[in-house]
PDB file of N, CA and C in Angstrom:
ATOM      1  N   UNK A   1       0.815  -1.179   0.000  1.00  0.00           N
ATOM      2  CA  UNK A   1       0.000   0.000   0.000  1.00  0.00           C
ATOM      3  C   UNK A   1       0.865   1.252   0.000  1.00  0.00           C
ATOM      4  N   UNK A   2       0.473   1.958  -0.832  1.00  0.00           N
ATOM      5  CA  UNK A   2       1.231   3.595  -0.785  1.00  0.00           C
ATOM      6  C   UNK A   2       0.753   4.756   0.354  1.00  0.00           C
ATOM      7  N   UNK A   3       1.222   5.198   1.023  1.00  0.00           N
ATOM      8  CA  UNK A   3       1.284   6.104   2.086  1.00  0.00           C
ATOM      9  C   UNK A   3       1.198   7.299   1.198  1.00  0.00           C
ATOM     10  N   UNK A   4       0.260   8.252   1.371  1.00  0.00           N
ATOM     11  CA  UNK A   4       0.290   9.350   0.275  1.00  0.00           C
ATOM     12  C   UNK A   4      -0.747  10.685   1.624  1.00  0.00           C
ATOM     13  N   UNK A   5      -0.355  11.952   0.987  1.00  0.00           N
ATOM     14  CA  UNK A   5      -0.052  13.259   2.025  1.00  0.00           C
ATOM     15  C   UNK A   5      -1.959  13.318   1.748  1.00  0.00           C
ATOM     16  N   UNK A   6      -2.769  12.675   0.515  1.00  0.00           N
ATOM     17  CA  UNK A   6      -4.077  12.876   0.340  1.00  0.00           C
ATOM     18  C   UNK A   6      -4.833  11.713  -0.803  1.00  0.00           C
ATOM     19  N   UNK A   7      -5.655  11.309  -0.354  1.00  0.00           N
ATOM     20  CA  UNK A   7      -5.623  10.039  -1.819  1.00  0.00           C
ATOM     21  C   UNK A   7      -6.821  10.711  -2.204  1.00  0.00           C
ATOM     22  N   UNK A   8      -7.043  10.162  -3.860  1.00  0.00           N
ATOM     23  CA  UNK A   8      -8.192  10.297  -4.696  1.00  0.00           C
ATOM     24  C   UNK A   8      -8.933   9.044  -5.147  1.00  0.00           C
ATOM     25  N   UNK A   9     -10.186   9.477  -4.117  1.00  0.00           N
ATOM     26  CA  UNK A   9     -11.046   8.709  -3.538  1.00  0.00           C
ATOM     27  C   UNK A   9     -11.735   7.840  -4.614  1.00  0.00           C
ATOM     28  N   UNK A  10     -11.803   6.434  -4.390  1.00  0.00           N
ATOM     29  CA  UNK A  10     -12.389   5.565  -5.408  1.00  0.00           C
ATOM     30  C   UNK A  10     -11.366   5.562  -6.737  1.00  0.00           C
ATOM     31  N   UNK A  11      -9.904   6.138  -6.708  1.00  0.00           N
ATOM     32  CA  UNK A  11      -8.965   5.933  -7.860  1.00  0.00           C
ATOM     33  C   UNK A  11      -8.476   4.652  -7.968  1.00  0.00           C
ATOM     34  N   UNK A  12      -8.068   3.874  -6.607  1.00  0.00           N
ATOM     35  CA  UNK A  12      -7.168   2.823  -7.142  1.00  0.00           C
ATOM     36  C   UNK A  12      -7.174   2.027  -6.265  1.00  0.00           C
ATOM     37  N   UNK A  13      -6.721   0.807  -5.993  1.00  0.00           N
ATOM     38  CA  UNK A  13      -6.792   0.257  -4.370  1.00  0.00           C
ATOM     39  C   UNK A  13      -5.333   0.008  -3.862  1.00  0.00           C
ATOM     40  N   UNK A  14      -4.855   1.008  -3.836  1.00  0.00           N
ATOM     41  CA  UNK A  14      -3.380   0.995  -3.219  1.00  0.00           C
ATOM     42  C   UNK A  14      -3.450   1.993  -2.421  1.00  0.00           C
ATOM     43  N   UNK A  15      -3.875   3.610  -2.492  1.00  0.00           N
ATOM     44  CA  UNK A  15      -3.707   4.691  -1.348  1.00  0.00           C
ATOM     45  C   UNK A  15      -3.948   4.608  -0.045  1.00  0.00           C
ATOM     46  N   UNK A  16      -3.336   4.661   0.474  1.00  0.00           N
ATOM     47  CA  UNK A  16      -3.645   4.895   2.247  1.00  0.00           C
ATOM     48  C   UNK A  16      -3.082   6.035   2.680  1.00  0.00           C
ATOM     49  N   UNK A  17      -3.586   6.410   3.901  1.00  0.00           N
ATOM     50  CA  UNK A  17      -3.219   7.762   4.399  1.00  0.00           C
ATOM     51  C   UNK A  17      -3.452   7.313   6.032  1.00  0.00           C
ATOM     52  N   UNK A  18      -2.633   7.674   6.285  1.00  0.00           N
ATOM     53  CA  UNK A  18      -2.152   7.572   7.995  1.00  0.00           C
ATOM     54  C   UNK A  18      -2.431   8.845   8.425  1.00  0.00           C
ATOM     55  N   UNK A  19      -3.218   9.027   9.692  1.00  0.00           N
ATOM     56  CA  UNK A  19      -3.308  10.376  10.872  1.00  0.00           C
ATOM     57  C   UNK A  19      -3.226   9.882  11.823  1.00  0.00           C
ATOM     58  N   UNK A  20      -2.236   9.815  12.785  1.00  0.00           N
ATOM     59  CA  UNK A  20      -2.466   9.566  13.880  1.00  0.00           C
ATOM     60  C   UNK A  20      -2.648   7.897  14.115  1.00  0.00           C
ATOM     61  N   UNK A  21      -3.805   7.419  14.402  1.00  0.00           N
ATOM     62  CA  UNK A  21      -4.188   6.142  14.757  1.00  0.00           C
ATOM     63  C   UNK A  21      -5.065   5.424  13.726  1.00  0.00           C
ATOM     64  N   UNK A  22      -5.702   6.937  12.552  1.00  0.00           N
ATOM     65  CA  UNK A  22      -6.563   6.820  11.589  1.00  0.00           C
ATOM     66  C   UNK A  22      -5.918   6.293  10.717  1.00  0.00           C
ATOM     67  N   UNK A  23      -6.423   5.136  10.106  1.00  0.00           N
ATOM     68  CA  UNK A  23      -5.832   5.048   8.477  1.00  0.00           C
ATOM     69  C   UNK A  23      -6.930   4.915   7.816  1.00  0.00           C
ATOM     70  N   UNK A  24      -7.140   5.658   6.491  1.00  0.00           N
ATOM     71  CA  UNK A  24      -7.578   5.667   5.480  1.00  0.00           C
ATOM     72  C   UNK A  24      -7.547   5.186   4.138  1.00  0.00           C
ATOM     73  N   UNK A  25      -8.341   4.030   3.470  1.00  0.00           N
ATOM     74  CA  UNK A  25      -7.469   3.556   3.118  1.00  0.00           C
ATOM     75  C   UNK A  25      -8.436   3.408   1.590  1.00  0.00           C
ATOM     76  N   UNK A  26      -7.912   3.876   0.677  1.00  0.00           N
ATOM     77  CA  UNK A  26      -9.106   3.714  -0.811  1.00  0.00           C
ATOM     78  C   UNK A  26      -8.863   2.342  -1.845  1.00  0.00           C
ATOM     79  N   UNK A  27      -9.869   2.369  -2.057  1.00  0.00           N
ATOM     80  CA  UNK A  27     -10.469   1.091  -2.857  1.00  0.00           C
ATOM     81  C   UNK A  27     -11.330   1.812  -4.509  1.00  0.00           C
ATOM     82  N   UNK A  28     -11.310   0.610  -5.356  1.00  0.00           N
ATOM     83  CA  UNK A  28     -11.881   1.265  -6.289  1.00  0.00           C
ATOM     84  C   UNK A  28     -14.112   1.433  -5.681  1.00  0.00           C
ATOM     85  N   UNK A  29     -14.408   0.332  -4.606  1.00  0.00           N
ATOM     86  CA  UNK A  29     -15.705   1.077  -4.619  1.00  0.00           C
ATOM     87  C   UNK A  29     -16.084   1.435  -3.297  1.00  0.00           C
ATOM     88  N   UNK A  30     -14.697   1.353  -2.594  1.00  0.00           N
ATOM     89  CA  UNK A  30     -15.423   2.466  -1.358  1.00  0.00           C
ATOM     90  C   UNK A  30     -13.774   2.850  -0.409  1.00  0.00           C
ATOM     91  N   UNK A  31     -14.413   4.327   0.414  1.00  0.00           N
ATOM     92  CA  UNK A  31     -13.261   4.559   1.262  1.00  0.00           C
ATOM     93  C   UNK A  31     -12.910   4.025   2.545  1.00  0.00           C
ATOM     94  N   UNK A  32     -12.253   3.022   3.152  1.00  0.00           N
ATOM     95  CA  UNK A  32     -12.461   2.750   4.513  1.00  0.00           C
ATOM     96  C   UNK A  32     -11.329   3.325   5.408  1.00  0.00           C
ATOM     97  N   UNK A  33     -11.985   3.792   6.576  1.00  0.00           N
ATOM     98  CA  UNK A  33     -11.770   4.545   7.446  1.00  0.00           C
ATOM     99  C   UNK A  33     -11.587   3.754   9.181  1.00  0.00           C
ATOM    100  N   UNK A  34     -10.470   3.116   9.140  1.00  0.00           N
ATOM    101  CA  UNK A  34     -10.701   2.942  10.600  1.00  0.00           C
ATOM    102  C   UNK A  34      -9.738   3.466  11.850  1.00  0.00           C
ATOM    103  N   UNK A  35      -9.949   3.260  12.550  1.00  0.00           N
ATOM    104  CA  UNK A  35      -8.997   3.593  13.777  1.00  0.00           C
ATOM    105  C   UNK A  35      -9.202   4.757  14.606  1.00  0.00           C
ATOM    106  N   UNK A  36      -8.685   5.871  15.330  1.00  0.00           N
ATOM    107  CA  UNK A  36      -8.779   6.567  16.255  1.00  0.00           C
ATOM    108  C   UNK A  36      -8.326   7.835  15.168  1.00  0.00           C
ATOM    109  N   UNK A  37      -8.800   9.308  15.729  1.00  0.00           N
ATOM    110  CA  UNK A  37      -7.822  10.556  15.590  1.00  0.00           C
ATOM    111  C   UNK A  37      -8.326  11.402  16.638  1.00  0.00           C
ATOM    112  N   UNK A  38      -6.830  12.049  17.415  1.00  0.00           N
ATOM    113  CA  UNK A  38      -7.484  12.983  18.464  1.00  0.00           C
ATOM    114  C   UNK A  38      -7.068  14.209  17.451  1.00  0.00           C
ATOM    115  N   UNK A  39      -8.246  15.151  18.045  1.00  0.00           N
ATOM    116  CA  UNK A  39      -7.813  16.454  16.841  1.00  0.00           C
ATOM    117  C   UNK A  39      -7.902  17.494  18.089  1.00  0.00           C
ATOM    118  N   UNK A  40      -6.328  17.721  18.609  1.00  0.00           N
ATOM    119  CA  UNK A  40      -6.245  19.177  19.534  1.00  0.00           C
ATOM    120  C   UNK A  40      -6.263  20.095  19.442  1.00  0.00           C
ATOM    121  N   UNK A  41      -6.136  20.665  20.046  1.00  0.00           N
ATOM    122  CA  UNK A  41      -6.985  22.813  20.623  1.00  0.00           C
ATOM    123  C   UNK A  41      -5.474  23.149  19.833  1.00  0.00           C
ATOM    124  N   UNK A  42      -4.922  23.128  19.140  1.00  0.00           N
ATOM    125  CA  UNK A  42      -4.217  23.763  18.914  1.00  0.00           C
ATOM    126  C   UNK A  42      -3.213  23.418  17.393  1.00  0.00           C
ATOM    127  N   UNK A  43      -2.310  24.182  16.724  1.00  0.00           N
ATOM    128  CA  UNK A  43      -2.233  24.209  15.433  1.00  0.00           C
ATOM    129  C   UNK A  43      -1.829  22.756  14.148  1.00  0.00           C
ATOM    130  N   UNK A  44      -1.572  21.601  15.260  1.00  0.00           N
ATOM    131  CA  UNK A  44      -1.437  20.382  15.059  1.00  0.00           C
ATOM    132  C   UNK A  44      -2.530  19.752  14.653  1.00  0.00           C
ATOM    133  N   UNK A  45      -3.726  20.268  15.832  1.00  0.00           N
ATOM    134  CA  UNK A  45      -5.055  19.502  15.413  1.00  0.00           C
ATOM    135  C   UNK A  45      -5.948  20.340  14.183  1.00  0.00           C
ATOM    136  N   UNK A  46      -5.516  21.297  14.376  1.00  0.00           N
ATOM    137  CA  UNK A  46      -5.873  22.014  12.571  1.00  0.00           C
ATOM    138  C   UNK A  46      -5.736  21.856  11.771  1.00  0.00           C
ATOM    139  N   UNK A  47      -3.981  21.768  11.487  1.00  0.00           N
ATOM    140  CA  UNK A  47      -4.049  20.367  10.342  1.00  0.00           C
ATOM    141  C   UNK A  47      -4.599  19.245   9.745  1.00  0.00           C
ATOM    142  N   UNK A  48      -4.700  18.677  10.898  1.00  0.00           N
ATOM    143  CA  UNK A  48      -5.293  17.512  10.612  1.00  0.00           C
ATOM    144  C   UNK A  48      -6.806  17.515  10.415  1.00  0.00           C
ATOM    145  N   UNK A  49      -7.481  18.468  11.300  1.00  0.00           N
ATOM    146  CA  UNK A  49      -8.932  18.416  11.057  1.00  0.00           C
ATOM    147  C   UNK A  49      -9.032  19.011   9.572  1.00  0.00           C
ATOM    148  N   UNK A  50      -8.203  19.820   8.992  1.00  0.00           N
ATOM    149  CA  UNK A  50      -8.353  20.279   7.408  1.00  0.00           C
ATOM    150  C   UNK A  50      -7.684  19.094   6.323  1.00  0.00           C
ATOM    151  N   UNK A  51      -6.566  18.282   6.799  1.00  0.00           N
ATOM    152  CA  UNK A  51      -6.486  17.184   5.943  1.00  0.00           C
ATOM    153  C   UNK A  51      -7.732  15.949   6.231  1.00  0.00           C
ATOM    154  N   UNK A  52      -8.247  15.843   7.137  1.00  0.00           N
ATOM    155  CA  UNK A  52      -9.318  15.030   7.110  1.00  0.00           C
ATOM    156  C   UNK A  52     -10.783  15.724   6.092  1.00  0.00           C
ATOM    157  N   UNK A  53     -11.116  16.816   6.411  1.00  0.00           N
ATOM    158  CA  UNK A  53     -11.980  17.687   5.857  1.00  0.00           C
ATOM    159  C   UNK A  53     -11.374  17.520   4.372  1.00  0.00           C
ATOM    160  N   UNK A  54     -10.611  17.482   3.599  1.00  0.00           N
ATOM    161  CA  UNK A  54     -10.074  17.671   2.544  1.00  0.00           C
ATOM    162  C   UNK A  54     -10.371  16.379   2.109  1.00  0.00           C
ATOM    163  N   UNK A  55      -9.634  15.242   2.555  1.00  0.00           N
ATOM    164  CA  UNK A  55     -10.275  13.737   2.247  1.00  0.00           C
ATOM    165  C   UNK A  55     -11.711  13.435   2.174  1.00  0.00           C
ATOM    166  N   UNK A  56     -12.315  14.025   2.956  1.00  0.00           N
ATOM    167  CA  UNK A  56     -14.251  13.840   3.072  1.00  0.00           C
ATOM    168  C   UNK A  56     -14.777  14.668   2.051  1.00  0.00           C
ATOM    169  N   UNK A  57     -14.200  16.170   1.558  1.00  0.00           N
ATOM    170  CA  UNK A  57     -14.836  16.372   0.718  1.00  0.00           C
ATOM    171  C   UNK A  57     -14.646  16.232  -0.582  1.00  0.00           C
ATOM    172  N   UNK A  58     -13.161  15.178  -0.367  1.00  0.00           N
ATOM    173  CA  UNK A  58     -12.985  15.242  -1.965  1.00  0.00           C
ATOM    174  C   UNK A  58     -13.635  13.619  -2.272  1.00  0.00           C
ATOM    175  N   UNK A  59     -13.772  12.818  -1.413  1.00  0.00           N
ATOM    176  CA  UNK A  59     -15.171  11.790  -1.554  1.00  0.00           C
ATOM    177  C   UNK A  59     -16.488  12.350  -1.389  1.00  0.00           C
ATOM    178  N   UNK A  60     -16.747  12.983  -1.115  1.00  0.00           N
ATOM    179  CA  UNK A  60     -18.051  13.427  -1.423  1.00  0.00           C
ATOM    180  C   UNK A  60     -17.944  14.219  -2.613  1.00  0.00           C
ATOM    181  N   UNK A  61     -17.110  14.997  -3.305  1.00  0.00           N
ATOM    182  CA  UNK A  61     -16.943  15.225  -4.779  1.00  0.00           C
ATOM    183  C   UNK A  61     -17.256  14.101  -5.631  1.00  0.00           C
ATOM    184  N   UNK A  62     -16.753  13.350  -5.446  1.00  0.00           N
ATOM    185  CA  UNK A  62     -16.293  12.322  -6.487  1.00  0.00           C
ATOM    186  C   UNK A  62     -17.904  11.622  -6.235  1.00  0.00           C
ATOM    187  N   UNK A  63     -18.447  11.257  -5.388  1.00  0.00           N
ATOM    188  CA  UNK A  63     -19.684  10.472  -5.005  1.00  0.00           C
ATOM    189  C   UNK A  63     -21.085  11.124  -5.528  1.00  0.00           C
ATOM    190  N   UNK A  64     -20.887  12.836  -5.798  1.00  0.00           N
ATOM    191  CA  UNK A  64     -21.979  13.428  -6.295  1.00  0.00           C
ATOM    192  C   UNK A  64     -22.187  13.610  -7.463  1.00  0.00           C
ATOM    193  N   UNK A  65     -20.667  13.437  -8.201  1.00  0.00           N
ATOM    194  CA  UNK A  65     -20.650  13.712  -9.434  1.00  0.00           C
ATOM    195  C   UNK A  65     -21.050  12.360 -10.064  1.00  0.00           C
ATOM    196  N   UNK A  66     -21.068  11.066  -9.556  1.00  0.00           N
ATOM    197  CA  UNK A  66     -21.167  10.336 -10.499  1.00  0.00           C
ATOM    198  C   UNK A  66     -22.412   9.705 -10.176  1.00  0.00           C
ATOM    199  N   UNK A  67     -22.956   9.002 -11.265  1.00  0.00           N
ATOM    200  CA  UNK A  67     -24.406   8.144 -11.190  1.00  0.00           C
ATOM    201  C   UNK A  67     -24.183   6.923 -10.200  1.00  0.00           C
ATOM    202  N   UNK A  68     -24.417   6.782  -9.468  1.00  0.00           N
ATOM    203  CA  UNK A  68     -24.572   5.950  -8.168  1.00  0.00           C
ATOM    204  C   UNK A  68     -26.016   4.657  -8.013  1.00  0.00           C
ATOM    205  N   UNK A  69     -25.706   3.445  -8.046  1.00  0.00           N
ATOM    206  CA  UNK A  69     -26.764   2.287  -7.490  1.00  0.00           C
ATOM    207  C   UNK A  69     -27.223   2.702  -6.251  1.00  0.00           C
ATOM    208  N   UNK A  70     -27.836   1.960  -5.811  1.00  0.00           N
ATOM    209  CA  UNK A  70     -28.759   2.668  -4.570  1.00  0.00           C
ATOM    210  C   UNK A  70     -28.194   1.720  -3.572  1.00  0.00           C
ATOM    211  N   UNK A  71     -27.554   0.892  -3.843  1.00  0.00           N
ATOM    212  CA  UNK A  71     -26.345  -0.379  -2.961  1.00  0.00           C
ATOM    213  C   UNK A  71     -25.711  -0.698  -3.853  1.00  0.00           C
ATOM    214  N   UNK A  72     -24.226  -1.084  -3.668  1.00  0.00           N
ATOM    215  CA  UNK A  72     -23.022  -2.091  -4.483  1.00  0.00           C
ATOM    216  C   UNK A  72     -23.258  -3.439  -3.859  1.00  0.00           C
ATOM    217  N   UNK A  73     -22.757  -4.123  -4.225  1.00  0.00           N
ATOM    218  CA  UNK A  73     -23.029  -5.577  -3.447  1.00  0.00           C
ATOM    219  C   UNK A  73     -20.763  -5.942  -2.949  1.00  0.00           C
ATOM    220  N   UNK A  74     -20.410  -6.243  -1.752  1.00  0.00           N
ATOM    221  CA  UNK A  74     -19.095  -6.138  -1.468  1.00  0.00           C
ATOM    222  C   UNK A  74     -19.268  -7.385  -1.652  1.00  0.00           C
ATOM    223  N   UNK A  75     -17.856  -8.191  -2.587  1.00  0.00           N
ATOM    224  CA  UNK A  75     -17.251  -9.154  -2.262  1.00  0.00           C
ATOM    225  C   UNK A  75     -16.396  -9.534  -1.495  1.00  0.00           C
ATOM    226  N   UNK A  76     -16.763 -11.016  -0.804  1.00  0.00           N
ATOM    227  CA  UNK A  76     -15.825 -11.330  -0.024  1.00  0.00           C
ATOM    228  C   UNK A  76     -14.390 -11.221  -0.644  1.00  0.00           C
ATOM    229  N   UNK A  77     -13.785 -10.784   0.582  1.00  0.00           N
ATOM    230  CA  UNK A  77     -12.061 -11.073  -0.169  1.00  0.00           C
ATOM    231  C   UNK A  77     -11.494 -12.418   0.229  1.00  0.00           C
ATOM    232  N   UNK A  78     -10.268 -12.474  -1.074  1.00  0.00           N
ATOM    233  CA  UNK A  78      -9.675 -13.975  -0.778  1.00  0.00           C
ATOM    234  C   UNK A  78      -9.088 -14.603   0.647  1.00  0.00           C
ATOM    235  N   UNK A  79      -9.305 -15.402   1.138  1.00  0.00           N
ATOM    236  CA  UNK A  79      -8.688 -15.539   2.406  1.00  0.00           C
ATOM    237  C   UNK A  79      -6.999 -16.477   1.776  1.00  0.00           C
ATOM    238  N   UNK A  80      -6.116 -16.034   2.581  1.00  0.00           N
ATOM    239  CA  UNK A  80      -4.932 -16.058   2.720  1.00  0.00           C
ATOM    240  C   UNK A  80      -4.406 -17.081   3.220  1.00  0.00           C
ATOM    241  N   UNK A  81      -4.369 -18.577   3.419  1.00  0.00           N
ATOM    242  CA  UNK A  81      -3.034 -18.949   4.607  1.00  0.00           C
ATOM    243  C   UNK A  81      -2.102 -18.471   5.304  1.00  0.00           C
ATOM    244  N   UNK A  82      -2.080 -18.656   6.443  1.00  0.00           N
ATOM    245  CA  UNK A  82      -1.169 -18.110   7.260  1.00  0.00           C
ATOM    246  C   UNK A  82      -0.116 -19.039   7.324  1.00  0.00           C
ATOM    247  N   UNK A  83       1.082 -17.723   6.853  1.00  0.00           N
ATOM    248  CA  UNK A  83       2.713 -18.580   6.614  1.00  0.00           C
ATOM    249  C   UNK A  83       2.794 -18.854   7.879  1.00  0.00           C
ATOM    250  N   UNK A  84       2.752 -18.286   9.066  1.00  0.00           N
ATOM    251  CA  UNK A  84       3.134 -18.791  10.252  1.00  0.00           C
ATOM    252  C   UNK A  84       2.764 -19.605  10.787  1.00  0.00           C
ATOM    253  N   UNK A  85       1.300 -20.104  10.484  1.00  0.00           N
ATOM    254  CA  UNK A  85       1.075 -21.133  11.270  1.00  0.00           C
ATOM    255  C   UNK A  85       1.438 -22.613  11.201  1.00  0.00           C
TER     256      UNK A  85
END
């Protein structure tokens, strides 16, 4: 996965974006979002609340502009063996 400063949402399934505890991580049919972000009183958490704001609205760009199903249907993903075990 590529670590990138902002991804473009629904482009590719390699971008991720790290904040904090947040990772963000894009797919070609959806954005997933998990983990923690504290956003503080001060010029650190501004950043970040405007790079998060920047990620949300540039998926919601991309989500209004285009003709949309009213559900996708998710496929399961491949399950893996585990080398270690």
């Amino acid at each position: 996965m590529t670590k990138a400063q902002t991804i473009k949402p629904f482009d590719n399934e390699s971008d991720c974006l790290q904040m904090g505890d947040l990772t963000i991580e894009n797919r070609l049919d959806r954005v997933s979002l998990f983990g923690s972000l504290d956003i503080t009183r001060d010029r650190e958490g501004l950043a970040l609340a405007r790079l998060l704001k920047e990620v949300l609205d540039l998926t919601l760009r991309e989500l209004e502009g285009a003709e949309l199903p009213a559900r996708i249907t998710r496929e399961a993903g491949d399950s893996v063996e585990n080398p270690f075990a």
